[in-house]
PDB file of N, CA and C in Angstrom:
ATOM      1  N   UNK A   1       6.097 -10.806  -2.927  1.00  0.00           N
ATOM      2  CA  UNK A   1       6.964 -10.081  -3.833  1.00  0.00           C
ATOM      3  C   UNK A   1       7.075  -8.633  -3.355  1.00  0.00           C
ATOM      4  N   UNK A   2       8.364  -8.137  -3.870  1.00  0.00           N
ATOM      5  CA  UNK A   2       8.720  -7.028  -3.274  1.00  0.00           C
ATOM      6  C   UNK A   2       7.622  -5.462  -4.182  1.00  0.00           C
ATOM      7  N   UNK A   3       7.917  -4.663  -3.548  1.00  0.00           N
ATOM      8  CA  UNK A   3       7.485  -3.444  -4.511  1.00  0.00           C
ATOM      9  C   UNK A   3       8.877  -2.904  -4.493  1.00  0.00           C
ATOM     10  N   UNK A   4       9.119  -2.262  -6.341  1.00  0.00           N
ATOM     11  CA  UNK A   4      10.347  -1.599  -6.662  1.00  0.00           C
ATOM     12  C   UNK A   4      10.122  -0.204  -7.009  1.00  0.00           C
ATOM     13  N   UNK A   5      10.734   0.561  -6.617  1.00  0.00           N
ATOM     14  CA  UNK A   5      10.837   2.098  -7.193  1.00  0.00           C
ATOM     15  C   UNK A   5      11.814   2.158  -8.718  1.00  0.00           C
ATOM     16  N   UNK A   6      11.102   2.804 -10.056  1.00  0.00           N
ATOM     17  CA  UNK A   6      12.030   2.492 -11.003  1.00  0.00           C
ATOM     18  C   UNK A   6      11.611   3.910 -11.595  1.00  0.00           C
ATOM     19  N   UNK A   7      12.818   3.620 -12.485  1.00  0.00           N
ATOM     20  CA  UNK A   7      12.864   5.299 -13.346  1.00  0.00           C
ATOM     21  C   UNK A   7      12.839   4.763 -14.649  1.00  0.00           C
ATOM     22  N   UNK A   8      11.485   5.513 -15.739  1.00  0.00           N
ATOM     23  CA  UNK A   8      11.647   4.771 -17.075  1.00  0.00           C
ATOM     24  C   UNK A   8      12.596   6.267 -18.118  1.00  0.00           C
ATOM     25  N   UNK A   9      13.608   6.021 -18.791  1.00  0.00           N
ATOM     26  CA  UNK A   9      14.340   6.086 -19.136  1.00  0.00           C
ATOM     27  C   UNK A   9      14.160   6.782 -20.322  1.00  0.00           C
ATOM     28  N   UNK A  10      12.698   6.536 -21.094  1.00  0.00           N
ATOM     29  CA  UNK A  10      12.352   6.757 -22.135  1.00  0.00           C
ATOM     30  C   UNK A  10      11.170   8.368 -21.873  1.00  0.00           C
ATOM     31  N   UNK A  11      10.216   8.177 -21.012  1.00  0.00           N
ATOM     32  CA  UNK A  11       9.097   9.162 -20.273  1.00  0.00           C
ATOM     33  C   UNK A  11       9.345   9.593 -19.265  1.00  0.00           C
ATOM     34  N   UNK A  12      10.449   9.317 -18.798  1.00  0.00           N
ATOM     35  CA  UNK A  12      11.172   9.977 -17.467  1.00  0.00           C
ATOM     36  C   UNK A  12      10.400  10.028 -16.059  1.00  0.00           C
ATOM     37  N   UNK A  13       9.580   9.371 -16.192  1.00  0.00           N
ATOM     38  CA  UNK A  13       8.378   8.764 -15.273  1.00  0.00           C
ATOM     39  C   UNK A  13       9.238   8.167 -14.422  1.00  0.00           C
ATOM     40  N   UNK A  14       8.034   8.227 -12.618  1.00  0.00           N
ATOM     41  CA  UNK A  14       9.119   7.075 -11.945  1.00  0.00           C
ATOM     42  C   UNK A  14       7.263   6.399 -11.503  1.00  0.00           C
ATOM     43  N   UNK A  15       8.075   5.145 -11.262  1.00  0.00           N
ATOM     44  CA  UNK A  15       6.853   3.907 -10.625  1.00  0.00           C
ATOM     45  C   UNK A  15       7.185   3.073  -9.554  1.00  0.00           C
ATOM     46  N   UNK A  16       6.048   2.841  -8.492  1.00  0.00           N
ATOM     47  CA  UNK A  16       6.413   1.463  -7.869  1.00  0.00           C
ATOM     48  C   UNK A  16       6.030   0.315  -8.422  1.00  0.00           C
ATOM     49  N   UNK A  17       6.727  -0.710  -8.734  1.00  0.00           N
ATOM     50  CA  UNK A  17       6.200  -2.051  -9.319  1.00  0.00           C
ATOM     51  C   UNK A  17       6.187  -3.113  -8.525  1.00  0.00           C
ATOM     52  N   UNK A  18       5.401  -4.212  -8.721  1.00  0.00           N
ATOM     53  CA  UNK A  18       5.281  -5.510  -7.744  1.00  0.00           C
ATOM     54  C   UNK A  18       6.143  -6.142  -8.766  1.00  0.00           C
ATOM     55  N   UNK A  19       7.327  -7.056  -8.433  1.00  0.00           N
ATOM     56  CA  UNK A  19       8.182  -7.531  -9.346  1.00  0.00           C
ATOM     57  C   UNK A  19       8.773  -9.029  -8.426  1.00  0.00           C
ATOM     58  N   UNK A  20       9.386  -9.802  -9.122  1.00  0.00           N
ATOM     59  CA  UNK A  20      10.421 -10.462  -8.178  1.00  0.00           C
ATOM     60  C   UNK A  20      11.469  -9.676  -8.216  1.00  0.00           C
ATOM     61  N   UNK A  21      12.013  -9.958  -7.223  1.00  0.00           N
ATOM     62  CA  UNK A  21      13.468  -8.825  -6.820  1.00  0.00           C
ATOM     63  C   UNK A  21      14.900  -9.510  -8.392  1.00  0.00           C
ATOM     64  N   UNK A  22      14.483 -11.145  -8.606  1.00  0.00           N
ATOM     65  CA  UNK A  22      16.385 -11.586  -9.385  1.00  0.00           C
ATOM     66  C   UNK A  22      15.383 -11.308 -10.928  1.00  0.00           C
ATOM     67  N   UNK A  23      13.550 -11.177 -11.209  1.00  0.00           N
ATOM     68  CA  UNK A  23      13.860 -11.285 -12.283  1.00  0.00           C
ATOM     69  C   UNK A  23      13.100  -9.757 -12.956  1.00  0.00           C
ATOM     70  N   UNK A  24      13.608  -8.835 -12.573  1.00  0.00           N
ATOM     71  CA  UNK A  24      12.679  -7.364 -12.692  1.00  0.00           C
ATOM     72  C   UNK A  24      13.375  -6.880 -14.389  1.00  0.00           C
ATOM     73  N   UNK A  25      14.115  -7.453 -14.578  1.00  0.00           N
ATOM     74  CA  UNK A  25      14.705  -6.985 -16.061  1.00  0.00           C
ATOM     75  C   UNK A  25      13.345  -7.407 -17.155  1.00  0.00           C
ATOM     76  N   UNK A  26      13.268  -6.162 -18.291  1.00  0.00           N
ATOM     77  CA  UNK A  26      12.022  -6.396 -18.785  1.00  0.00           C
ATOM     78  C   UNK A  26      10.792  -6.223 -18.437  1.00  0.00           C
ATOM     79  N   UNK A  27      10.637  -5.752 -17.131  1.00  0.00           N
ATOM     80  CA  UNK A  27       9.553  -5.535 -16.371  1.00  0.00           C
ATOM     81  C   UNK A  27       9.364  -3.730 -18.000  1.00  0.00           C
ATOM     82  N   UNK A  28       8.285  -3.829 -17.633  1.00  0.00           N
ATOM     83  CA  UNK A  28       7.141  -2.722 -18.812  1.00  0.00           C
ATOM     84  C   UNK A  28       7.217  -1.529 -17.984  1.00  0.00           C
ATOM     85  N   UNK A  29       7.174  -0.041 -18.304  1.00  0.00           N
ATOM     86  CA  UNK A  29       7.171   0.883 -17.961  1.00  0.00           C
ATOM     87  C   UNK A  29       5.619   0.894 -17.585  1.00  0.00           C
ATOM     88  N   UNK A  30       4.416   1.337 -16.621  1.00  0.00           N
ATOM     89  CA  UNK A  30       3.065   1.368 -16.663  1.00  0.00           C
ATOM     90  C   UNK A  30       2.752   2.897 -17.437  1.00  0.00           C
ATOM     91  N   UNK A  31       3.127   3.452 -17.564  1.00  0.00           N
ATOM     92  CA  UNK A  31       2.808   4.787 -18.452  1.00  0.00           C
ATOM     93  C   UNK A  31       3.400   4.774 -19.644  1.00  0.00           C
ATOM     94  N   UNK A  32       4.514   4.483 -20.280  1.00  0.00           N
ATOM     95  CA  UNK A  32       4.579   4.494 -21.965  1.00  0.00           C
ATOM     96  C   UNK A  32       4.813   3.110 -22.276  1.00  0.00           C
ATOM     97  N   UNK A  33       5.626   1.771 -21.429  1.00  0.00           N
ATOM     98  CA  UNK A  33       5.506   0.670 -21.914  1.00  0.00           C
ATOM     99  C   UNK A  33       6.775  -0.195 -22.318  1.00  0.00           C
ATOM    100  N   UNK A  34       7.608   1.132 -22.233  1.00  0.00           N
ATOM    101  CA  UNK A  34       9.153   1.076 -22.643  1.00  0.00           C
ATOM    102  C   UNK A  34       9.562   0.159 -21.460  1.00  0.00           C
ATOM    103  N   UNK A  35      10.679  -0.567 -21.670  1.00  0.00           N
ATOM    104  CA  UNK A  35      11.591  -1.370 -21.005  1.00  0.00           C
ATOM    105  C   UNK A  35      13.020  -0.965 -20.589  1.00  0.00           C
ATOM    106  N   UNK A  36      12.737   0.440 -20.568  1.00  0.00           N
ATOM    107  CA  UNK A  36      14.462   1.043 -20.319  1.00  0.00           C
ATOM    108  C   UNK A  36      13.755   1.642 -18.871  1.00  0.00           C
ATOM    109  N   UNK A  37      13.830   0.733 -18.271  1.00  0.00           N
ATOM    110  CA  UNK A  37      13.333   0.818 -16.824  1.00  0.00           C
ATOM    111  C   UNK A  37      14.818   0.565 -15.866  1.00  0.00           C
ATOM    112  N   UNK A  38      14.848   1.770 -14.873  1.00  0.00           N
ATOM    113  CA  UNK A  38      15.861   1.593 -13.975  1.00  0.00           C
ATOM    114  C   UNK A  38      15.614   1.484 -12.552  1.00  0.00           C
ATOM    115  N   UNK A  39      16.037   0.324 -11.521  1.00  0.00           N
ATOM    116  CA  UNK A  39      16.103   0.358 -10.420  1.00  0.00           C
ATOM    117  C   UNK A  39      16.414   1.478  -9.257  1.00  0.00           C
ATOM    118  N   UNK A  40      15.537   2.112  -8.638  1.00  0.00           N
ATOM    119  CA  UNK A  40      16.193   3.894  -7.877  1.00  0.00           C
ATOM    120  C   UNK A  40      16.432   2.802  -7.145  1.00  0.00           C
ATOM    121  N   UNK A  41      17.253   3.287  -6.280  1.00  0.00           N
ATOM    122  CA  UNK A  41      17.235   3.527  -4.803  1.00  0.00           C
ATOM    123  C   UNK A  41      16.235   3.918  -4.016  1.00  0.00           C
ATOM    124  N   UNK A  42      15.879   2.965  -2.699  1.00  0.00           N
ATOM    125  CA  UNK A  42      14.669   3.779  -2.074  1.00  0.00           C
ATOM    126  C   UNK A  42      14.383   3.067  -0.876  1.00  0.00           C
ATOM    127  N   UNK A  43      13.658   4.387   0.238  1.00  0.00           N
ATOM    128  CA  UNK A  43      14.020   4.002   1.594  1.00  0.00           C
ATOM    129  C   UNK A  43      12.478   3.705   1.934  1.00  0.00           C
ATOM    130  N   UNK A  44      12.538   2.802   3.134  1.00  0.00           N
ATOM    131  CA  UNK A  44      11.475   1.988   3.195  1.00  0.00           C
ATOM    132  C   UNK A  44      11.117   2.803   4.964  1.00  0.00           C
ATOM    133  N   UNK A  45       9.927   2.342   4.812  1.00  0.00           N
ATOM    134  CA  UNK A  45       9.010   2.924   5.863  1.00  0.00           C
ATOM    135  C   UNK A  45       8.863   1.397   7.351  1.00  0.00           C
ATOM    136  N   UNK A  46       9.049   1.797   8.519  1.00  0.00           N
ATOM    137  CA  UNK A  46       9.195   0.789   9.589  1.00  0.00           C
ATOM    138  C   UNK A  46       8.443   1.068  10.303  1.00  0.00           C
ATOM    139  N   UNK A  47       7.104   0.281  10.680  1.00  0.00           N
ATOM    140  CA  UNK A  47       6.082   0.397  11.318  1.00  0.00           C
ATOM    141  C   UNK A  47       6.904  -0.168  12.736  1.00  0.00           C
ATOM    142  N   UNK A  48       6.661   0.253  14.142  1.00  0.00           N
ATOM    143  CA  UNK A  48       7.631  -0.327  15.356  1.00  0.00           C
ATOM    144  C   UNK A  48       6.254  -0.622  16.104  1.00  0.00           C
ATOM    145  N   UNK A  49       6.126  -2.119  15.497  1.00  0.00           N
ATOM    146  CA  UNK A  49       4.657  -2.454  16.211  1.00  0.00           C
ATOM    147  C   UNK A  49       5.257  -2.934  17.303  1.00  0.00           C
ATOM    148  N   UNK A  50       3.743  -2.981  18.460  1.00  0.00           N
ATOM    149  CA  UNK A  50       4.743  -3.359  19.930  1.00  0.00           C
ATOM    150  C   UNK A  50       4.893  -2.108  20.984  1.00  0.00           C
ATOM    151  N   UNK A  51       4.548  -1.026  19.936  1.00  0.00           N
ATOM    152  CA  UNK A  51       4.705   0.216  21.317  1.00  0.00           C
ATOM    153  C   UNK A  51       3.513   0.947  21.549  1.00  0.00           C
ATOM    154  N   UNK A  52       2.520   0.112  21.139  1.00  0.00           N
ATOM    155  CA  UNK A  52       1.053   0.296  21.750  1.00  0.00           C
ATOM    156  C   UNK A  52       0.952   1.845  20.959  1.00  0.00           C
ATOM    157  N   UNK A  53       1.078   2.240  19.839  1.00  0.00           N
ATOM    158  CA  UNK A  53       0.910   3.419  19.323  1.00  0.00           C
ATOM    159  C   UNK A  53       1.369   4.496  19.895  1.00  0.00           C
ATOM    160  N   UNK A  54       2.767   4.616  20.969  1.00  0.00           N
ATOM    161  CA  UNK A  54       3.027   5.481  21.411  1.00  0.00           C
ATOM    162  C   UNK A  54       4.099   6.205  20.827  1.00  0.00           C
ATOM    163  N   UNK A  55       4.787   7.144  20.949  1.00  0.00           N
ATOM    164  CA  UNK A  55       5.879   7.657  19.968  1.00  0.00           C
ATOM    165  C   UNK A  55       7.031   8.256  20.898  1.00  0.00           C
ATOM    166  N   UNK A  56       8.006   7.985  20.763  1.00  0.00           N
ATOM    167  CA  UNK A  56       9.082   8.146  21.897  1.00  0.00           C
ATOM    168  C   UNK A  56       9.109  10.118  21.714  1.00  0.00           C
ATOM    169  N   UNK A  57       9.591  10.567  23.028  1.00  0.00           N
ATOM    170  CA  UNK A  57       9.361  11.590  23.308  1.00  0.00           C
ATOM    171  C   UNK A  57      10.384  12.567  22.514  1.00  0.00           C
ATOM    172  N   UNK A  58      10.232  13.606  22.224  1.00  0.00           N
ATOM    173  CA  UNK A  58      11.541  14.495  21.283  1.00  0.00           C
ATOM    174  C   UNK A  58      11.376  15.704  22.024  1.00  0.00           C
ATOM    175  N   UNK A  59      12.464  16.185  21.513  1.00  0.00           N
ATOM    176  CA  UNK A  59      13.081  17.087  22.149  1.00  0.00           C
ATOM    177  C   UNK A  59      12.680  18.495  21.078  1.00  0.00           C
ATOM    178  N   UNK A  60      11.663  19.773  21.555  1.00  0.00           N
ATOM    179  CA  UNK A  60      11.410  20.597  20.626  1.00  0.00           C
ATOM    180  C   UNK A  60      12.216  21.624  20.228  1.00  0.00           C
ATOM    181  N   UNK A  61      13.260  21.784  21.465  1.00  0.00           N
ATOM    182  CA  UNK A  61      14.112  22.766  21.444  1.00  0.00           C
ATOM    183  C   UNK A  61      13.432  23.884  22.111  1.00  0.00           C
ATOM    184  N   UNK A  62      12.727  23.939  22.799  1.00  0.00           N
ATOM    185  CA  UNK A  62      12.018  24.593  23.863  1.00  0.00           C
ATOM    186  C   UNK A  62      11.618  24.264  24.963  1.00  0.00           C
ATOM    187  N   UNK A  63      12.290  24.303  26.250  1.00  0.00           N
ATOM    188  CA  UNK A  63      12.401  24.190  27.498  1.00  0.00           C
ATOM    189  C   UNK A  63      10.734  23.740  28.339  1.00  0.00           C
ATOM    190  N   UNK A  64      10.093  24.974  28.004  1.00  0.00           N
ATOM    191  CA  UNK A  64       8.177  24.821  28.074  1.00  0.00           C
ATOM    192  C   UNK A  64       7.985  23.625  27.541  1.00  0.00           C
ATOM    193  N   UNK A  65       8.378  23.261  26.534  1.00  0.00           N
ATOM    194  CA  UNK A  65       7.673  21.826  25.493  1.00  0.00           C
ATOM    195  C   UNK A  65       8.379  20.757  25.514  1.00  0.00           C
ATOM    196  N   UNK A  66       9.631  20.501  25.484  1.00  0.00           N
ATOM    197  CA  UNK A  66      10.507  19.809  25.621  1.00  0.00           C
ATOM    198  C   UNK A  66       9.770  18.630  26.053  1.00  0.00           C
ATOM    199  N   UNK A  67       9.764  17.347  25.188  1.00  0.00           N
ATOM    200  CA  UNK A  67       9.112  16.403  25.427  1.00  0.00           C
ATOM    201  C   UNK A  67      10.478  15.045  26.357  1.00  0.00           C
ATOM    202  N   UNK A  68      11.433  15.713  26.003  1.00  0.00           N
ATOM    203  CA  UNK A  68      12.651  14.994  26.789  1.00  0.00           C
ATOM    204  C   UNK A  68      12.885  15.301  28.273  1.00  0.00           C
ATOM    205  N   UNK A  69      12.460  16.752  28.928  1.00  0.00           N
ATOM    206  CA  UNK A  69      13.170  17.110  29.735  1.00  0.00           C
ATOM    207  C   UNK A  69      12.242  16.560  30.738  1.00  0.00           C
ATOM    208  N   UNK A  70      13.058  16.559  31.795  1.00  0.00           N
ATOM    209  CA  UNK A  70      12.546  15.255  32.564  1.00  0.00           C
ATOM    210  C   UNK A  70      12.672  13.647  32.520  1.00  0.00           C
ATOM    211  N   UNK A  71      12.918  12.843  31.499  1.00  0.00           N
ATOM    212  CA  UNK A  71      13.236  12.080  30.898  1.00  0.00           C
ATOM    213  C   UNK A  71      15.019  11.359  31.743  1.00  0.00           C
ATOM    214  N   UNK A  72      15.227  12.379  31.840  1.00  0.00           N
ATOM    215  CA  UNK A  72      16.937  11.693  32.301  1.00  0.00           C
ATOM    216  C   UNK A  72      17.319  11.405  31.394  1.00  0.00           C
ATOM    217  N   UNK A  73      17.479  11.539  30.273  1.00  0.00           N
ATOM    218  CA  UNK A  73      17.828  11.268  28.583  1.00  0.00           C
ATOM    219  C   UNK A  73      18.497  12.098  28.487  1.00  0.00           C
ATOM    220  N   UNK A  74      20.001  12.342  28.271  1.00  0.00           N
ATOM    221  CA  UNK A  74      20.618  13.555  27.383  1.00  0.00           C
ATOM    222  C   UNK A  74      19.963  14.349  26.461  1.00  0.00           C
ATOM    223  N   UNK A  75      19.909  15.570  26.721  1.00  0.00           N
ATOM    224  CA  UNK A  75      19.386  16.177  25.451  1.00  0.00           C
ATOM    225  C   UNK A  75      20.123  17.736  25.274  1.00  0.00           C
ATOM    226  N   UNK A  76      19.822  18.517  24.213  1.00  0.00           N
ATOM    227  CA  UNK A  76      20.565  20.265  24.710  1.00  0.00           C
ATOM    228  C   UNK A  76      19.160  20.879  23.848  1.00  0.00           C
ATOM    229  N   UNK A  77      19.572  22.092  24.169  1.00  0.00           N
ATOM    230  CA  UNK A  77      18.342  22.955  24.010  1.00  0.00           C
ATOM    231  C   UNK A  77      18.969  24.263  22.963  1.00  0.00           C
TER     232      UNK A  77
END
């Protein structure tokens, strides 16, 4: 089951909940209890397993540091 980001309506509280995604209506506020619970919007986090914990190189905007330059990668400064 998914986790939901919701806004309760009543305590103006927001929560993540473990819910099914078709039946989250009625789901309980965890801080006052109320059911005027609303679905946010919300962006999810992507682990990119597979690259051996490495982190692709960026660009600092400083020539000295510049983790791109060298790279052959387009970049501007």
């Amino acid at each position: 089951m998914p986790i939901y980001e919701f806004h309760c309506g009543k305590c103006e509280k927001d929560s993540e909940i473990l819910v099914r995604s078709s039946h989250w209506e009625g789901t309980k506020c965890p801080h006052c209890g109320s059911s005027k619970l609303e679905k946010k919007f919300s962006t999810f986090a992507a682990n990119n397993a597979g690259s051996g914990g490495e982190t692709a190189p960026r660009c600092s905007g400083v020539p000295s540091s510049c983790g791109m330059c060298g790279t052959g990668k387009p970049h501007r400064h």
